[in-house]
C-alpha atoms as a PDB file:
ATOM      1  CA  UNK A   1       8.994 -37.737 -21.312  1.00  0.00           C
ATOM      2  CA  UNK A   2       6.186 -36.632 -19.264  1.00  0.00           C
ATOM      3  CA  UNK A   3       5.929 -33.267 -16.907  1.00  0.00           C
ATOM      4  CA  UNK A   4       6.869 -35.593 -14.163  1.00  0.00           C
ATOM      5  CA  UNK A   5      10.131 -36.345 -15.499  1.00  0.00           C
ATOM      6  CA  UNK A   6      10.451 -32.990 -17.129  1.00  0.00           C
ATOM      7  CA  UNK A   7       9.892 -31.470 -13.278  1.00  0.00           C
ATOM      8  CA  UNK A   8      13.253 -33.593 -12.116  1.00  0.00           C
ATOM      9  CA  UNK A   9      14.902 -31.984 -14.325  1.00  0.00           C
ATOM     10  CA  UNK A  10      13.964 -28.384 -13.473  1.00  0.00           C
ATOM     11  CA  UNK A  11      14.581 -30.071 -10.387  1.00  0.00           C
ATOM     12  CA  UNK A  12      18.580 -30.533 -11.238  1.00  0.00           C
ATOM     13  CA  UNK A  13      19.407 -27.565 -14.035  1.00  0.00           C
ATOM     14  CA  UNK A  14      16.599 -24.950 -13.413  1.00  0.00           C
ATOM     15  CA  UNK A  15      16.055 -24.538  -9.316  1.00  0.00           C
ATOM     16  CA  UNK A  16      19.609 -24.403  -8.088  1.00  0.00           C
ATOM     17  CA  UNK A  17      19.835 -21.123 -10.566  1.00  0.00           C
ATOM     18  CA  UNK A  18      17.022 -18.940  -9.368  1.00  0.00           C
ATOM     19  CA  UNK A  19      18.088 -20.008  -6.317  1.00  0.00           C
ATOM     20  CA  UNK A  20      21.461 -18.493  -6.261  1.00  0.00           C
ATOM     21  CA  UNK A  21      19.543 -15.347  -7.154  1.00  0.00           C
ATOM     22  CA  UNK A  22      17.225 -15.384  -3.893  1.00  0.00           C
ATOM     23  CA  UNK A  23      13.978 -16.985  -4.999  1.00  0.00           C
ATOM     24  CA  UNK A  24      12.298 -20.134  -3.144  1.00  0.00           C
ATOM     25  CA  UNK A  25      10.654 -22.545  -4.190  1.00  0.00           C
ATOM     26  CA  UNK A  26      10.464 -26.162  -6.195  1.00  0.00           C
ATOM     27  CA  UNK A  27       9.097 -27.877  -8.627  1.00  0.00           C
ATOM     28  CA  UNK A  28       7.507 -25.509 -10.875  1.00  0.00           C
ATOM     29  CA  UNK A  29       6.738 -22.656  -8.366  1.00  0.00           C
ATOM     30  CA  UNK A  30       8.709 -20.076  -7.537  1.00  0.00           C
ATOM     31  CA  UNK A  31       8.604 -16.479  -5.788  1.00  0.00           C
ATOM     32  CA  UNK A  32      10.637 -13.712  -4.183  1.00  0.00           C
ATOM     33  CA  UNK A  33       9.713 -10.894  -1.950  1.00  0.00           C
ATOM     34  CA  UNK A  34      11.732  -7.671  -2.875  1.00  0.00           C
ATOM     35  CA  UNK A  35      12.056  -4.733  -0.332  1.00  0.00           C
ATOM     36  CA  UNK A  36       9.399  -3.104  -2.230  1.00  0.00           C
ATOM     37  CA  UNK A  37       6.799  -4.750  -1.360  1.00  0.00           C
ATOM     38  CA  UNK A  38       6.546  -6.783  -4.805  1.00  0.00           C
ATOM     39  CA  UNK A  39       6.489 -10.557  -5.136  1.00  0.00           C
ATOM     40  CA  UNK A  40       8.058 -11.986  -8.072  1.00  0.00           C
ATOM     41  CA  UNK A  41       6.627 -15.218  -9.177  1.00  0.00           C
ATOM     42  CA  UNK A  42       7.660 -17.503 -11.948  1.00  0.00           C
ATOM     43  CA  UNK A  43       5.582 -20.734 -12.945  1.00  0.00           C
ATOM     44  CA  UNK A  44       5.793 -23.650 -15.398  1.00  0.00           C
ATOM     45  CA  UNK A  45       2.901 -24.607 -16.354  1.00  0.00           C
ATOM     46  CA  UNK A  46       1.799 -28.148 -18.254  1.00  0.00           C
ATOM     47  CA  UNK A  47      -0.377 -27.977 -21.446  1.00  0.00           C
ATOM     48  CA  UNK A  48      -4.053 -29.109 -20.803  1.00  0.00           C
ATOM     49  CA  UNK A  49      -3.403 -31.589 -23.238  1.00  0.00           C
ATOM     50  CA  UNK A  50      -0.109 -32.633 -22.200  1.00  0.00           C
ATOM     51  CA  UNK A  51       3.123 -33.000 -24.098  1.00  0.00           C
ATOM     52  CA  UNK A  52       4.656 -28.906 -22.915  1.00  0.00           C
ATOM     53  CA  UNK A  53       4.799 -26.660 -20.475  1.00  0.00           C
ATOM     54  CA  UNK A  54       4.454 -22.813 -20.911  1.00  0.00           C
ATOM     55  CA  UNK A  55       6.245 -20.174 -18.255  1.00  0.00           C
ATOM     56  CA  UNK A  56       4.697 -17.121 -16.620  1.00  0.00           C
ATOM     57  CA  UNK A  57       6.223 -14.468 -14.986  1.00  0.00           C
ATOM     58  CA  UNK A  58       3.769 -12.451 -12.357  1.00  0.00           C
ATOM     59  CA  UNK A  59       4.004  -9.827 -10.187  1.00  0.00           C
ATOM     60  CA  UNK A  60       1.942  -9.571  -6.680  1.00  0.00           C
ATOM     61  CA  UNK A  61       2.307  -7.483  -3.515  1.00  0.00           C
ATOM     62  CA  UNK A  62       3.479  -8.428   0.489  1.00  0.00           C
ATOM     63  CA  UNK A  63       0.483  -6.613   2.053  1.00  0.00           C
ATOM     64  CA  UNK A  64      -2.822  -8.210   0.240  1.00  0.00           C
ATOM     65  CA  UNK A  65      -3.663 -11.567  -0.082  1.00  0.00           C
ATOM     66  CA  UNK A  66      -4.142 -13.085  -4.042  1.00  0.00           C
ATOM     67  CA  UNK A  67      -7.201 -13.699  -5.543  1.00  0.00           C
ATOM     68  CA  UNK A  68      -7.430 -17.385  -4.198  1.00  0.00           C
ATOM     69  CA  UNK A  69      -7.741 -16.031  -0.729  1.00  0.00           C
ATOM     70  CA  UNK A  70      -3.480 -17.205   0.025  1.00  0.00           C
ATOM     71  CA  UNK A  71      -0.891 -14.633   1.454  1.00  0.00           C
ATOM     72  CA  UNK A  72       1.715 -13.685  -0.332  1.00  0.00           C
ATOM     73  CA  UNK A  73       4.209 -16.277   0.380  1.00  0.00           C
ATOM     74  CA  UNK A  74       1.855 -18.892  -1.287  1.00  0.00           C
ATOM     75  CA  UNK A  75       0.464 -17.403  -4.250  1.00  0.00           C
ATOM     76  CA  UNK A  76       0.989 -18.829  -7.560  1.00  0.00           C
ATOM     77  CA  UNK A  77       1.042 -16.669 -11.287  1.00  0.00           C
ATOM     78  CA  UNK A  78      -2.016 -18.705 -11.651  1.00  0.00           C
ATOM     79  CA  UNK A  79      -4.065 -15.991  -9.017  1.00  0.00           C
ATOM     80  CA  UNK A  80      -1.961 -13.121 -10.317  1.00  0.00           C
ATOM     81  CA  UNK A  81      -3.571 -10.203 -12.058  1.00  0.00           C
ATOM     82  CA  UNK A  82      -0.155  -8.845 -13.375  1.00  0.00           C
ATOM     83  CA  UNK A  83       1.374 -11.159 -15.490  1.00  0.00           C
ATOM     84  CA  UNK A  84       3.025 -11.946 -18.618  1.00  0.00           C
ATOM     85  CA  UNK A  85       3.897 -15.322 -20.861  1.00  0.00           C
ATOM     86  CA  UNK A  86       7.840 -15.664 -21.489  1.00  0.00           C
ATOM     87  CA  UNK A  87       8.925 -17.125 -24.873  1.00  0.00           C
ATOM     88  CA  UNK A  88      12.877 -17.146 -26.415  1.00  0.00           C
ATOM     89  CA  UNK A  89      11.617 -13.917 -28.284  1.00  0.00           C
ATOM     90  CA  UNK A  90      10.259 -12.076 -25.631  1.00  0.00           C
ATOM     91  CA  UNK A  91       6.185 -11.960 -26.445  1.00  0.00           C
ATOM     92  CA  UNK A  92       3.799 -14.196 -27.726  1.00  0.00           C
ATOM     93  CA  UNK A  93       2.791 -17.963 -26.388  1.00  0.00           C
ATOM     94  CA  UNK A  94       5.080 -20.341 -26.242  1.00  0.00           C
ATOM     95  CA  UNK A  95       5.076 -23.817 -25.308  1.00  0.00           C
ATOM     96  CA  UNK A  96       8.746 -25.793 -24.571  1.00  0.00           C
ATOM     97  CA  UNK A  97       7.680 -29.309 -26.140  1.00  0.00           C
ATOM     98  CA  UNK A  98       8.575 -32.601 -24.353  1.00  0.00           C
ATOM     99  CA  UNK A  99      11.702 -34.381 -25.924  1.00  0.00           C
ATOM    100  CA  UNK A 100      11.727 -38.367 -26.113  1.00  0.00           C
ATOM    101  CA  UNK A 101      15.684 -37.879 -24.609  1.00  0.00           C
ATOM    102  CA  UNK A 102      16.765 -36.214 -21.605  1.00  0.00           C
ATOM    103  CA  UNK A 103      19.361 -34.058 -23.571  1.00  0.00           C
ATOM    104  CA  UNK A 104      17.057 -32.254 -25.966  1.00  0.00           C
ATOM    105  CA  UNK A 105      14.928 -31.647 -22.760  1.00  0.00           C
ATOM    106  CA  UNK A 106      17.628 -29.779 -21.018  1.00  0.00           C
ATOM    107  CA  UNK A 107      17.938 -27.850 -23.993  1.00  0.00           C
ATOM    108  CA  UNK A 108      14.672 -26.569 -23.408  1.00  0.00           C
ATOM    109  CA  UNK A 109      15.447 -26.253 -19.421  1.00  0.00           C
ATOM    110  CA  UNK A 110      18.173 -23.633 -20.869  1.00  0.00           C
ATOM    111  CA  UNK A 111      16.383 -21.545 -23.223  1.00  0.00           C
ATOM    112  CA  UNK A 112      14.089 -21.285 -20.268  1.00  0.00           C
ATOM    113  CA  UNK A 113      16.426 -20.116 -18.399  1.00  0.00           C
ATOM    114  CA  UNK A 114      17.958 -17.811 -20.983  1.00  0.00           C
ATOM    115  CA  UNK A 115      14.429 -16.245 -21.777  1.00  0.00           C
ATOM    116  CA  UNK A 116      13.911 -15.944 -17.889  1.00  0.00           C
ATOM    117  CA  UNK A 117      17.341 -14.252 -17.389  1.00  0.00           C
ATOM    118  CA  UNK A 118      17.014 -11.542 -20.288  1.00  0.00           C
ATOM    119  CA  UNK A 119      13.105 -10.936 -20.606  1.00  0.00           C
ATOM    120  CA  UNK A 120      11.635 -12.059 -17.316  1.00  0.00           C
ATOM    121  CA  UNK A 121      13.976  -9.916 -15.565  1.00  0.00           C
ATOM    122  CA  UNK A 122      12.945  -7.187 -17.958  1.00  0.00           C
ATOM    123  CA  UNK A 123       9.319  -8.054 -16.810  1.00  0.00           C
ATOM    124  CA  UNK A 124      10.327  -7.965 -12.751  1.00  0.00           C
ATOM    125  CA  UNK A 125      12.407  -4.650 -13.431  1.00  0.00           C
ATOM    126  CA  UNK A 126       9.507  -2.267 -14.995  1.00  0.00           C
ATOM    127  CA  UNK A 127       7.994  -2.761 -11.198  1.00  0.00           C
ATOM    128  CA  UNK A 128      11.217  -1.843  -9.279  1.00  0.00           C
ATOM    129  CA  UNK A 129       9.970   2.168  -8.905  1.00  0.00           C
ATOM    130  CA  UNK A 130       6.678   0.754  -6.986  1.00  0.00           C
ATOM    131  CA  UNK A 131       4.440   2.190  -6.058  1.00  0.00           C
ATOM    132  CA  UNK A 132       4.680   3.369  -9.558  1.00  0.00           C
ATOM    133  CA  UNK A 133       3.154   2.801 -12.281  1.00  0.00           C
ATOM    134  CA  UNK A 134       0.257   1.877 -10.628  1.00  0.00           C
ATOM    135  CA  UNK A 135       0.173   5.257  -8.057  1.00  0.00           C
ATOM    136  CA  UNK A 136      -0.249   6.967 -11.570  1.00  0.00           C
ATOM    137  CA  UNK A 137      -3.337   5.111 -13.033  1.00  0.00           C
ATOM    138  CA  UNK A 138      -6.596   6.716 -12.281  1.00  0.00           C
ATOM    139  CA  UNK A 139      -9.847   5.983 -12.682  1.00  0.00           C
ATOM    140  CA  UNK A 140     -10.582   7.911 -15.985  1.00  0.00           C
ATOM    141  CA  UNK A 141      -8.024   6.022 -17.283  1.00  0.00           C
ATOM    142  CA  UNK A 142     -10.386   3.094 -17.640  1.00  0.00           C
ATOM    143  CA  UNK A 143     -12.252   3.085 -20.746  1.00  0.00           C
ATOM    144  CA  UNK A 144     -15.806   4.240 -19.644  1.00  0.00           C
ATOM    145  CA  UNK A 145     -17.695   1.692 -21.795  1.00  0.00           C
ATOM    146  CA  UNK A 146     -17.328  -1.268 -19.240  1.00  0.00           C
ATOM    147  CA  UNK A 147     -15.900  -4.402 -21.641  1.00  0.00           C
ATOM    148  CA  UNK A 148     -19.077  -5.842 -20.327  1.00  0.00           C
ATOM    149  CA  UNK A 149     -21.002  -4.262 -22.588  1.00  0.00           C
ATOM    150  CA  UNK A 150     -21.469  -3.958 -26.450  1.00  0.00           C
ATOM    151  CA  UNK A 151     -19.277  -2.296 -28.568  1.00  0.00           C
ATOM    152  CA  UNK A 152     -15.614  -2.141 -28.937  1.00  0.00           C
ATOM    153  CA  UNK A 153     -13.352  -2.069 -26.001  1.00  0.00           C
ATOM    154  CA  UNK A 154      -9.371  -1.589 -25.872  1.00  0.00           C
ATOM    155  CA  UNK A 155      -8.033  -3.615 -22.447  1.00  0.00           C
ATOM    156  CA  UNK A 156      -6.445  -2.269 -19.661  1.00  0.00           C
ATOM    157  CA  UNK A 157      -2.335  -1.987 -20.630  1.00  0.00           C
ATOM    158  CA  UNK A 158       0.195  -1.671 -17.507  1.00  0.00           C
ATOM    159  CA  UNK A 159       2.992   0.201 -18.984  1.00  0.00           C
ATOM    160  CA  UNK A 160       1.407   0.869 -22.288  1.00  0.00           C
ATOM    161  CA  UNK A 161       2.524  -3.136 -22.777  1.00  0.00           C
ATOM    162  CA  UNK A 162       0.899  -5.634 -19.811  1.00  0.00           C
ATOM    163  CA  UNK A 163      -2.642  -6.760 -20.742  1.00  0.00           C
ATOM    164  CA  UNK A 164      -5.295  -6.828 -17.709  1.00  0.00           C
ATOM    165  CA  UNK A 165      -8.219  -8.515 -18.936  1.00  0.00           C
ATOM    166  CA  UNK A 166     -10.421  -8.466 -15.764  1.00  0.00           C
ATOM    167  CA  UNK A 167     -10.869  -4.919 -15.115  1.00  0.00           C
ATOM    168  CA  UNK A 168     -12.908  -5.362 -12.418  1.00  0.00           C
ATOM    169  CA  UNK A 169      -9.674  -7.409 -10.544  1.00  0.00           C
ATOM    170  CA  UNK A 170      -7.473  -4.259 -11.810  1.00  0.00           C
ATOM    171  CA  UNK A 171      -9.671  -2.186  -9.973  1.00  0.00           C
ATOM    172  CA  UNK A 172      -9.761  -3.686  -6.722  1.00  0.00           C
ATOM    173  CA  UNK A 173      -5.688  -4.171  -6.830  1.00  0.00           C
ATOM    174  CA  UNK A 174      -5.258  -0.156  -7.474  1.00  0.00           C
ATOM    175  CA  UNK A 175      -7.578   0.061  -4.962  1.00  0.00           C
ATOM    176  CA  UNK A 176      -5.810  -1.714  -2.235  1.00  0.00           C
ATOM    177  CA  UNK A 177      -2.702  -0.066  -3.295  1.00  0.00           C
ATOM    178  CA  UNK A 178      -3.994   3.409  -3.247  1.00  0.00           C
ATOM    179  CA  UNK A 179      -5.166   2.474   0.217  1.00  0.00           C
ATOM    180  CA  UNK A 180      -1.891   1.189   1.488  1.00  0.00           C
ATOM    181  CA  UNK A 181       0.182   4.223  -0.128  1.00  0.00           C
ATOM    182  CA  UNK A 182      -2.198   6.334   2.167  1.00  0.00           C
ATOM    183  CA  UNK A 183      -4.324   7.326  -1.021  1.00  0.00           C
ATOM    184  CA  UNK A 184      -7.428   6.659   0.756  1.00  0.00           C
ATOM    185  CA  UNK A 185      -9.558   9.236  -1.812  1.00  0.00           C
ATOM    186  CA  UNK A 186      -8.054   7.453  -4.634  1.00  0.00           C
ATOM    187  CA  UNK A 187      -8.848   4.160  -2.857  1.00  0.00           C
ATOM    188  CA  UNK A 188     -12.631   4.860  -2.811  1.00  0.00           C
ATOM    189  CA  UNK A 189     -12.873   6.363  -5.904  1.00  0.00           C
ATOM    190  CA  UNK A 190     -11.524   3.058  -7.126  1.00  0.00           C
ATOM    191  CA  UNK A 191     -13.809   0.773  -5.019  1.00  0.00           C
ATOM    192  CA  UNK A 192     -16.533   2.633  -6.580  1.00  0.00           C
ATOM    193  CA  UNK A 193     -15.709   2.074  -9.885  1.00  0.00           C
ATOM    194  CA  UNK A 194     -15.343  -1.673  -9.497  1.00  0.00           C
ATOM    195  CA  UNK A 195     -18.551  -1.713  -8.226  1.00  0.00           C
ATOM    196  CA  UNK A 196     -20.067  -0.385 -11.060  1.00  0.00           C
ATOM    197  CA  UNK A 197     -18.308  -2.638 -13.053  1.00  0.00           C
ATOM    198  CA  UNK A 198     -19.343  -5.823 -10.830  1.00  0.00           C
ATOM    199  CA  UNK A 199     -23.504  -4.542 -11.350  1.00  0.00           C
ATOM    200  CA  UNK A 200     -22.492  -3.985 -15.107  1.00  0.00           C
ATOM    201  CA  UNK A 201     -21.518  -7.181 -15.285  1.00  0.00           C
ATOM    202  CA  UNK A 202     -23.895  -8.738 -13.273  1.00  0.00           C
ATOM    203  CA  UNK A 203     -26.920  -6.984 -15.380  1.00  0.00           C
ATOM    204  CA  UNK A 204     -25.177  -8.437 -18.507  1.00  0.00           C
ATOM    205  CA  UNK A 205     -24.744 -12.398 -17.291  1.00  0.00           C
ATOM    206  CA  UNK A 206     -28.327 -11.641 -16.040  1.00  0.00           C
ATOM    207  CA  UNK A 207     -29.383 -11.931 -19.880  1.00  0.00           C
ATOM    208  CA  UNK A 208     -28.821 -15.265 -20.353  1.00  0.00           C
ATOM    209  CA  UNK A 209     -30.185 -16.260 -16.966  1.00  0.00           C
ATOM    210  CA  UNK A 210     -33.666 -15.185 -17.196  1.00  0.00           C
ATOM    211  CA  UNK A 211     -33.448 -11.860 -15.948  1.00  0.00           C
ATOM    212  CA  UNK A 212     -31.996 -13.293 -12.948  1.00  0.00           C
ATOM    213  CA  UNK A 213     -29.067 -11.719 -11.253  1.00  0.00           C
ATOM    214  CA  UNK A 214     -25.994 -13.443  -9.670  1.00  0.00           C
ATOM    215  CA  UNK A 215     -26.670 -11.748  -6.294  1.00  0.00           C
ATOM    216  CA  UNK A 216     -23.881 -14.158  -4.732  1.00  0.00           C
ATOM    217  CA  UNK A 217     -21.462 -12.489  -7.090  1.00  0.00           C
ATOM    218  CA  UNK A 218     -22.248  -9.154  -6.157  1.00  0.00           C
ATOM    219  CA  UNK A 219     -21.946 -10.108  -2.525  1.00  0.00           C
ATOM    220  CA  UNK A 220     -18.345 -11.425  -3.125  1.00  0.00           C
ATOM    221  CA  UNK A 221     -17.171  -8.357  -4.921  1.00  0.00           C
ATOM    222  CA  UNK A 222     -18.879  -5.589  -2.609  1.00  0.00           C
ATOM    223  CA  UNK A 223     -16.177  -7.522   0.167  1.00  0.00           C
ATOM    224  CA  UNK A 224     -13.353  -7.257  -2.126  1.00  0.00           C
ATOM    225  CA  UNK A 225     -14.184  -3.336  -2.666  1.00  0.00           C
ATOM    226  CA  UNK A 226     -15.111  -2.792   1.412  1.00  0.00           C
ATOM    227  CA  UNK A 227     -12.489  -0.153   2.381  1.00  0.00           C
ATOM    228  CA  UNK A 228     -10.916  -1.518   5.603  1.00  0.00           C
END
């Protein structure tokens, strides 16, 4: 079976149940807006090389766009900046492998389901107390040797347990949050920082490009940190 088939499927024994629990969608997108401002999203996604999908659960918010440019009610986990892989364990990668017969692959549409139900909804409910945890990060929370630079560097956790690999993105989210919350201080201490970051990083890509730095880059980043 390829993901085409595999999506009918999801189609007939995954959609109708995330349904019944308020989320739209098809296919292998889905998303619900909560009264607090949070936008669950759930994706399937198929293997580069074909054969599986993976699943990711995401978070985003109602009042900023995602970083593809698309409101809310369009974004994918794909443009996410908070978001976590489900397996049947609950952490690490997981792929659900392609069956030759349409009952083993129904199987797999279960355990999906089953992992969604018990540690995706474990994901969606650490953000139910938002604006928190994120009205409680500050900016010497980030490690002050940028990951852009030599030496070791620990990532950004959410939660003590949510990798954020692109601090620079992290920065600009808490700062548009810290904005909305009326945190304006907070908000410019935080476009600040990610500026920093953005020339840090800039500097350092500038070292295998002659000397030369991406000024473009720069130019798209100093709009994402412009306080409104």
């Amino acid at each position: 079976m390829d993901a085409a088939g595999f999506k009918k499927l999801v189609a007939k024994h995954f959609s109708p149940r995330i349904r019944e629990l308020g989320w739209k969608g098809s296919g292998f997108h889905f998303r619900k807006v909560e009264d607090n401002h949070i936008v669950k999203i759930f994706g399937l996604q198929g293997s580069w090389y074909g054969g599986s999908v993976c699943c990711e659960t995401a978070i985003h918010f109602d009042f900023i766009p995602d970083l593809a440019g698309k409101s809310f009610d369009k974004t994918t986990y794909a443009s996410c900046i908070i978001r976590e892989r489900l397996s049947p364990k609950g952490e690490g990668d997981y792929h659900w492998i392609f069956r030759d017969n349409e009952e083993d692959n129904v199987k797999s549409i279960n355990q999906i389901w089953e992992a969604f139900e018990t540690y995706g909804q474990r994901f969606y409910n650490d953000f139910n107390n938002f604006p928190e945890p994120f009205s409680s990060i500050t900016p010497e929370d980030f490690d002050r040797t940028s990951f852009f630079r030599s030496g070791k560097k620990k990532s950004m956790k959410i939660l003590d347990k949510y990798y954020v690999p692109n601090e620079i993105y992290l920065a600009w989210l808490l700062k548009e949050i810290n904005s909305f919350i009326g945190k304006s201080d907070l908000a410019i201490e935080f476009g600040e920082l990610g500026m920093k970051m953005t020339y840090d990083h800039a500097n350092e890509m500038a070292k295998s490009n002659k000397g030369k730095v991406n000024q473009a880059y720069i130019d798209v980043n100093r709009g994402l940190f412009k306080m409104k």
